[in-house]
N, C-alpha and C. Protein backbone atom coordinates (compact mmCIF):
# COMPACT_ATOMS: atom_id res chain seq x y z
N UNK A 1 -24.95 -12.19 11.67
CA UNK A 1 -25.43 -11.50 10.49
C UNK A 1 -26.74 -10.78 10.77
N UNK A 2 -27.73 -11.36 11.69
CA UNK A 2 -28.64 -10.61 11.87
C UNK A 2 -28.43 -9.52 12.48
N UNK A 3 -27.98 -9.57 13.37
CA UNK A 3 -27.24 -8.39 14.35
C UNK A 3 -26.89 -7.46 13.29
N UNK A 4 -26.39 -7.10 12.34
CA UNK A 4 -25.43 -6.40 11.55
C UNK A 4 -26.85 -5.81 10.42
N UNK A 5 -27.98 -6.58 10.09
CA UNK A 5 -29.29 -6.45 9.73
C UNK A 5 -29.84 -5.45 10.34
N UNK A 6 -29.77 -5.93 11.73
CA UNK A 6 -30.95 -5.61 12.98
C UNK A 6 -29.94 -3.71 13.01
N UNK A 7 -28.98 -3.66 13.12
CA UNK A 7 -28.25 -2.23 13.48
C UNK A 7 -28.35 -1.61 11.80
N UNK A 8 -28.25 -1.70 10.66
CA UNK A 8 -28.75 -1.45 8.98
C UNK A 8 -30.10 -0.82 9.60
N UNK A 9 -30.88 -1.65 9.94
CA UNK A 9 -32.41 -1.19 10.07
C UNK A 9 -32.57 0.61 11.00
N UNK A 10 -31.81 0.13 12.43
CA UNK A 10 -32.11 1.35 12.85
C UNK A 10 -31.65 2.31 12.81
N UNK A 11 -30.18 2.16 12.03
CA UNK A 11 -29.20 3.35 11.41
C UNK A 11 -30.12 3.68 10.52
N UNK A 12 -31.04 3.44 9.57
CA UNK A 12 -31.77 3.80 8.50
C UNK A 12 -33.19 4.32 8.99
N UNK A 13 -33.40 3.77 10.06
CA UNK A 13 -35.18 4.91 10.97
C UNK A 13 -34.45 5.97 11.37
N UNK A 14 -32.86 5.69 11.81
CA UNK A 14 -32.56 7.21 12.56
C UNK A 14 -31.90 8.14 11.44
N UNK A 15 -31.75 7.88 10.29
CA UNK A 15 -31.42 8.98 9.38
C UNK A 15 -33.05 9.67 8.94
N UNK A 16 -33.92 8.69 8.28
CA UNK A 16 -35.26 9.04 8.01
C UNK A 16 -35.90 9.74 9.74
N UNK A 17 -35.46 9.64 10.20
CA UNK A 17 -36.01 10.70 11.10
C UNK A 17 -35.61 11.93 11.37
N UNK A 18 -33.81 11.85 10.98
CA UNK A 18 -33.32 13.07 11.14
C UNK A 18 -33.71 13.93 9.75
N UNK A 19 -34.09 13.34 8.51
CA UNK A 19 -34.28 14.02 7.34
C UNK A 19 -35.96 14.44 7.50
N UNK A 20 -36.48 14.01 7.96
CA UNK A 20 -37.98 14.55 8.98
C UNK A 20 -37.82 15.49 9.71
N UNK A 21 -37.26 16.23 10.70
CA UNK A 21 -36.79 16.79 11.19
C UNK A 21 -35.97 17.99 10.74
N UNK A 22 -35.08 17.54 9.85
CA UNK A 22 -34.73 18.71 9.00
C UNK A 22 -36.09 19.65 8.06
N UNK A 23 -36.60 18.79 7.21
CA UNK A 23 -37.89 18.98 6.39
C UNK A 23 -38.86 19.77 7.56
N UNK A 24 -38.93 19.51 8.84
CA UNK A 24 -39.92 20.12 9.58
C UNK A 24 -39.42 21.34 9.67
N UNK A 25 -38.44 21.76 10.25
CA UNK A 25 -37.95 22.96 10.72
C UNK A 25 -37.42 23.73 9.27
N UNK A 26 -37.52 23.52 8.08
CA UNK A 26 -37.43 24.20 6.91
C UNK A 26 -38.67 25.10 6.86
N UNK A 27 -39.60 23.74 6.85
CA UNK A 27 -41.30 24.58 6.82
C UNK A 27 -41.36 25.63 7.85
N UNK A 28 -41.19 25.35 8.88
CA UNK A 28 -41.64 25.83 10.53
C UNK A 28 -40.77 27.45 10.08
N UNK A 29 -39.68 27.07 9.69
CA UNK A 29 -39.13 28.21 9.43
C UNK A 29 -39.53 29.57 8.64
N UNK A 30 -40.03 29.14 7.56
CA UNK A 30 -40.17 29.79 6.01
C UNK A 30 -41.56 29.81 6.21
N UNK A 31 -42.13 29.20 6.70
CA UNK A 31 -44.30 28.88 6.64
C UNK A 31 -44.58 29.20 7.96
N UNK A 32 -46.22 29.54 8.04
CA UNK A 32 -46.82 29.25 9.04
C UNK A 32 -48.12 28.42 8.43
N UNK A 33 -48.47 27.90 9.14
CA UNK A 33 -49.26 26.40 8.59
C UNK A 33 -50.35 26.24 10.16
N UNK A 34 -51.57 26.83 9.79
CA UNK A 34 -52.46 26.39 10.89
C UNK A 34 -53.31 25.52 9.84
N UNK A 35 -53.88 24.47 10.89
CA UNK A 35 -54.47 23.76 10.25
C UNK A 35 -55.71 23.27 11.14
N UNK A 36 -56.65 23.14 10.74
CA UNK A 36 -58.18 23.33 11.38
C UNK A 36 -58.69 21.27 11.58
N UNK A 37 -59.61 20.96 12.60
CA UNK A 37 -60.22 19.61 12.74
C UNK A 37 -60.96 19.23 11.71
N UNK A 38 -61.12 20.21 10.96
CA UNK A 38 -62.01 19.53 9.94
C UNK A 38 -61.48 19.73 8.47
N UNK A 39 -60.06 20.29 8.96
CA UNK A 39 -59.14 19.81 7.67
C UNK A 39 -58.80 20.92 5.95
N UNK A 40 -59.04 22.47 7.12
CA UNK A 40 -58.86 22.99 6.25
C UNK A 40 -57.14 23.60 6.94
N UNK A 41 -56.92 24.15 5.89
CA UNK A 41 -55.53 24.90 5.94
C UNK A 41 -55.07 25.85 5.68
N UNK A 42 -54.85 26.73 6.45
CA UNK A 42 -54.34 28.19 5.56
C UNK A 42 -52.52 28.43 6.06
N UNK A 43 -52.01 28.64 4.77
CA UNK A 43 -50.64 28.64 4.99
C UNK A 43 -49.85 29.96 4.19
N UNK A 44 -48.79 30.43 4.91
CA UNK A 44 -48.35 31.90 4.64
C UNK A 44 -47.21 31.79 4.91
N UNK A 45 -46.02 32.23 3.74
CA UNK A 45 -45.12 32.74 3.98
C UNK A 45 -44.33 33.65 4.95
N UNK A 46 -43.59 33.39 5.80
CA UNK A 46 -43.25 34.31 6.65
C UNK A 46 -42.32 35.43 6.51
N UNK A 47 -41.79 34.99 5.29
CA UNK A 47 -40.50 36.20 4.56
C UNK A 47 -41.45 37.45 4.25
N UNK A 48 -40.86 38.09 3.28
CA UNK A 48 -41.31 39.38 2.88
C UNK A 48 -41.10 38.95 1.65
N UNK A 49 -40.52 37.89 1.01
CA UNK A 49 -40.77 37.79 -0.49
C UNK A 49 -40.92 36.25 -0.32
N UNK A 50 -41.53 35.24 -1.66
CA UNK A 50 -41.70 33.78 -2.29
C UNK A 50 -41.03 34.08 -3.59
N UNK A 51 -40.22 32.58 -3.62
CA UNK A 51 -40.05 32.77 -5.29
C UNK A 51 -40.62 31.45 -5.86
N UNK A 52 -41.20 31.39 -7.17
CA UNK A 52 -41.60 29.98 -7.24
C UNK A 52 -41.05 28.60 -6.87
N UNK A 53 -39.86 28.74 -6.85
CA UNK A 53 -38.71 27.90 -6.40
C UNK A 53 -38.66 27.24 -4.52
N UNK A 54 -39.04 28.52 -3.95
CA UNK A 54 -39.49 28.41 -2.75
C UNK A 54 -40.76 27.61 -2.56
N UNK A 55 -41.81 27.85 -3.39
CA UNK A 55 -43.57 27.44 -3.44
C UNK A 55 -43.24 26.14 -3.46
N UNK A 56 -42.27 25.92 -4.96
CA UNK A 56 -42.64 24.24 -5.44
C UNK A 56 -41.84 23.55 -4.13
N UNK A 57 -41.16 24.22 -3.99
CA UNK A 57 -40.05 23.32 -2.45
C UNK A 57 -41.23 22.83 -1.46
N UNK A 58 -41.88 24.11 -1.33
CA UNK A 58 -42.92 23.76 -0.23
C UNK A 58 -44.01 22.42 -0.27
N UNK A 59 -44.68 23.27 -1.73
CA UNK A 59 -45.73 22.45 -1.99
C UNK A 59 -44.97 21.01 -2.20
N UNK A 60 -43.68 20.31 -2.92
CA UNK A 60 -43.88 19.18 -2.58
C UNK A 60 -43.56 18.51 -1.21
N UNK A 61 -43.12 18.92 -0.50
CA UNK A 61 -43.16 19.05 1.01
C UNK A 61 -44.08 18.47 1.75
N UNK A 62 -45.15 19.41 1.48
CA UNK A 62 -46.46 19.88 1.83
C UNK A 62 -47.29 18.33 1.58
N UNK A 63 -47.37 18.22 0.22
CA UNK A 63 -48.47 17.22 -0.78
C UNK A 63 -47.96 15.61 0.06
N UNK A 64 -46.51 15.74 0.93
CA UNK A 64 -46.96 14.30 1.18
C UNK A 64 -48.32 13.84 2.33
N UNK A 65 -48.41 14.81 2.97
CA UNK A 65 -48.82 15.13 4.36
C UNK A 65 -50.55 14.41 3.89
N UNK A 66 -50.53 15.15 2.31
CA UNK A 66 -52.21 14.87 1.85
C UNK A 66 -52.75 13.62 1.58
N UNK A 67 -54.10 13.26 1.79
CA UNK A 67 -54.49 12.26 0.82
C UNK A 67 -55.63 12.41 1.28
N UNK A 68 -56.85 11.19 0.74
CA UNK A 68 -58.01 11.27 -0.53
C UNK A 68 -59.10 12.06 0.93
N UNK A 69 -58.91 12.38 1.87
CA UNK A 69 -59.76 13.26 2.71
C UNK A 69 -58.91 14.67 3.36
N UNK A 70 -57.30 14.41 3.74
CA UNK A 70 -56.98 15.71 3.63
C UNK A 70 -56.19 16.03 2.92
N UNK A 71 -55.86 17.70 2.43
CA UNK A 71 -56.88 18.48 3.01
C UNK A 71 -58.18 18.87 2.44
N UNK A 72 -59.05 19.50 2.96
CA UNK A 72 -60.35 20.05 1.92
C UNK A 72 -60.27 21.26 1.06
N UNK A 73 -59.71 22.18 2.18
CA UNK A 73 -59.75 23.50 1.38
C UNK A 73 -58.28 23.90 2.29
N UNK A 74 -57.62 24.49 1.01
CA UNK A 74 -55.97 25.19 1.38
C UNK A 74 -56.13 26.80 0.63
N UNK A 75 -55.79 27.36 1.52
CA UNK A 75 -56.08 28.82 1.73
C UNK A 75 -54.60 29.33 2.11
N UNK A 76 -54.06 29.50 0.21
CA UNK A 76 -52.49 30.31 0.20
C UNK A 76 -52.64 31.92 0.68
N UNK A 77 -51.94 32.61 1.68
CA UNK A 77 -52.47 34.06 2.08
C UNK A 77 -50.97 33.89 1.31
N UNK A 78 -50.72 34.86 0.13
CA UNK A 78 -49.36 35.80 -0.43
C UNK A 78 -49.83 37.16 -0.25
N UNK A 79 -50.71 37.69 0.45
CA UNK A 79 -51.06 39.08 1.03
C UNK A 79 -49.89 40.11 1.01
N UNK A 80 -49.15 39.44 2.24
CA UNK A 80 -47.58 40.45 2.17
C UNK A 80 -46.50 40.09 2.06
N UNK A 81 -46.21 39.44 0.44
CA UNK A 81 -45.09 39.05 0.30
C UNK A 81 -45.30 39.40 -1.16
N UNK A 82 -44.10 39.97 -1.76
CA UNK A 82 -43.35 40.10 -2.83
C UNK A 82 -43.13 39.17 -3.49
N UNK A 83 -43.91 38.27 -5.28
CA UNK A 83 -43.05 37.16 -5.59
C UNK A 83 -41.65 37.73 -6.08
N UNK A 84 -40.96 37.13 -5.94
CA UNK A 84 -39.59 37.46 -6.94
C UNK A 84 -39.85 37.30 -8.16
N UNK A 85 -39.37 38.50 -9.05
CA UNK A 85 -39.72 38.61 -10.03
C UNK A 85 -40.83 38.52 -11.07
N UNK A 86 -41.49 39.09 -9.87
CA UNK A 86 -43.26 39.06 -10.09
C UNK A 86 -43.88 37.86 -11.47
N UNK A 87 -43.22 36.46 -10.46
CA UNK A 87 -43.97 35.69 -11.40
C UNK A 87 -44.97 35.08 -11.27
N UNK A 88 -46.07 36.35 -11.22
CA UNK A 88 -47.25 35.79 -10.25
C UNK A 88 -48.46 34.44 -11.00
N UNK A 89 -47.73 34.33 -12.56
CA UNK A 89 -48.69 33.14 -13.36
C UNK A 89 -47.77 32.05 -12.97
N UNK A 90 -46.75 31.77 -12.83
CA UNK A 90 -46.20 30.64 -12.53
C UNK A 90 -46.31 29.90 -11.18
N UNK A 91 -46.49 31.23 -10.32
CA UNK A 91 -47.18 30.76 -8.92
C UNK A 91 -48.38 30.09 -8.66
N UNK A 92 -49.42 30.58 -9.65
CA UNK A 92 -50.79 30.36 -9.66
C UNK A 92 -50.41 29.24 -10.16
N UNK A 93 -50.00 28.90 -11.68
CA UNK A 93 -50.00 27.71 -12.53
C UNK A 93 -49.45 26.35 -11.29
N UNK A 94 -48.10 26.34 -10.33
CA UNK A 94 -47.53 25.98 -9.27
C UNK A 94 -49.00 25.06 -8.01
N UNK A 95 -49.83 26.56 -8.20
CA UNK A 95 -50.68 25.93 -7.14
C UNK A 95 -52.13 24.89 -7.61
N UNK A 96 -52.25 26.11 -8.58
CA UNK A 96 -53.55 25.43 -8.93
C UNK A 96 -53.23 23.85 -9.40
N UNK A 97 -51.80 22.96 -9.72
CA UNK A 97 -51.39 21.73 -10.01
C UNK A 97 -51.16 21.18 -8.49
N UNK A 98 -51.03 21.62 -8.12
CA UNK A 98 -51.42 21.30 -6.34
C UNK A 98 -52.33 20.95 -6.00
N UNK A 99 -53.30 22.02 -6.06
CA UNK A 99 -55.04 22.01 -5.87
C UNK A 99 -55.49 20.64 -6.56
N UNK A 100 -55.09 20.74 -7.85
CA UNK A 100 -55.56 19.49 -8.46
C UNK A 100 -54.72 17.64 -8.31
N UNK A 101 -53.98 18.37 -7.61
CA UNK A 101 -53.44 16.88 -7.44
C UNK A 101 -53.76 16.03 -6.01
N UNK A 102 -53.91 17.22 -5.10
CA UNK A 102 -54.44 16.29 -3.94
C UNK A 102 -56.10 16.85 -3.81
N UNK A 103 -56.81 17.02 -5.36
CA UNK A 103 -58.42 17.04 -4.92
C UNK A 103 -58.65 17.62 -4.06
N UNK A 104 -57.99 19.22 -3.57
CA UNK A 104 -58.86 20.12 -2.45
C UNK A 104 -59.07 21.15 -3.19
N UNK A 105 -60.07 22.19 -2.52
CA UNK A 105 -60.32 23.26 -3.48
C UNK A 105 -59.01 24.45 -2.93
N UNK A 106 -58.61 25.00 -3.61
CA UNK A 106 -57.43 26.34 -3.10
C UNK A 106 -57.68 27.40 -3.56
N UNK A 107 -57.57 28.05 -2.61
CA UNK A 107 -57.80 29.72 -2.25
C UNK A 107 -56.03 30.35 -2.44
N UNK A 108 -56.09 31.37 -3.64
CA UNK A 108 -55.01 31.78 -3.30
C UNK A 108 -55.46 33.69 -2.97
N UNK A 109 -54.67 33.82 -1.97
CA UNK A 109 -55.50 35.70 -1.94
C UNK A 109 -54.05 36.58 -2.26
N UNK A 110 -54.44 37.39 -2.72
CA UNK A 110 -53.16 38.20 -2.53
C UNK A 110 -53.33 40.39 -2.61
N UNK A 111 -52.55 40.64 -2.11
CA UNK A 111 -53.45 42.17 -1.88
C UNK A 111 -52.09 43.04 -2.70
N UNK A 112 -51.95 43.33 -3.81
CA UNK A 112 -51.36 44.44 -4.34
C UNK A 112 -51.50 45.75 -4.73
N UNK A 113 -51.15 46.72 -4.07
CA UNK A 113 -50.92 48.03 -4.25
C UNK A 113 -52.34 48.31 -3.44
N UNK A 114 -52.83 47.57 -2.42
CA UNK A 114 -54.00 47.95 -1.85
C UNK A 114 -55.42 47.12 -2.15
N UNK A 115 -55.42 46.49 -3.20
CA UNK A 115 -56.54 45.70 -4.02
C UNK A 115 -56.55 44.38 -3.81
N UNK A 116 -57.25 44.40 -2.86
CA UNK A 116 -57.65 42.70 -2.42
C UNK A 116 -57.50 41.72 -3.96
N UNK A 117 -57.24 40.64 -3.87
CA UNK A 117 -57.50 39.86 -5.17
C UNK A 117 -57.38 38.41 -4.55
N UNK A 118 -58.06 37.66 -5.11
CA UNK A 118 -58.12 36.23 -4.65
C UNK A 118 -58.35 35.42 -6.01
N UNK A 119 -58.23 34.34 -6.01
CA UNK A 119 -58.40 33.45 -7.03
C UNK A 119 -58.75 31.55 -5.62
N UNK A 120 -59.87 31.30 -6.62
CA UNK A 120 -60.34 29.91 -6.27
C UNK A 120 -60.23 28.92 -7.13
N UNK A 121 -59.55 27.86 -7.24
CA UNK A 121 -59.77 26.51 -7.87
C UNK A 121 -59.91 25.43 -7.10
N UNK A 122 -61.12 25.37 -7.77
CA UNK A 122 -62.51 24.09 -7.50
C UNK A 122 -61.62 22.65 -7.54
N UNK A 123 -61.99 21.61 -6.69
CA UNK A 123 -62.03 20.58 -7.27
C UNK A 123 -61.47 19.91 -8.54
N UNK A 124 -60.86 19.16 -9.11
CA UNK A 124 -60.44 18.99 -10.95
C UNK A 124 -61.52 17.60 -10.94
């Protein structure tokens, strides 16, 4: 019976690893994600468009990775990407509940029709 325990156990590290693995190469795919020693982050879409649907996928993704020291500051570049269906308050609303849930400050920048624009939320 233990035996039959003991093989339960590592059939179950080797699925949670393969669902790790999947989850990595989603991000790796869709994101680029540099991330600095002292724990800041700037992360960018690699498509030509985000839809919020895409963000929240990410961000909860993303939020397990965090806790009560990282990260400090997350720096969203949507520079050159298109939201779908330009829902650019639901994106913000998306992040800034991010920002505030793992306590870092977030930078979101974004450049339309030529016009730099950024938005910062502090700390909650």
């Amino acid at each position: 019976m233990s035996e039959q325990i003991q093989r339960d156990g590592i059939h179950e590290k080797e699925q949670e690893s393969r669902e790790a693995m999947r989850e990595a190469d989603y991000l790796l795919a869709r994101w680029r994600l540099t991330i600095s020693a002292k724990g800041c982050c700037w992360i960018r879409p690699l498509g030509a468009e985000v839809s919020p649907e895409e963000l929240a996928g990410f961000v909860a993704l993303f939020r397990r990775c965090c806790d009560a020291v990282f990260p400090r500051v997350v720096v969203f570049d949507l520079g050159h990407v298109r939201v779908v269906g330009e829902q650019w308050s639901l994106i913000f609303e998306l992040l800034h509940d991010f920002a505030l849930q793992i306590g870092a400050r977030c930078r979101v920048s974004c450049s339309r029709r030529g016009t730099a624009k950024a938005v910062l939320i502090q700390r909650g």
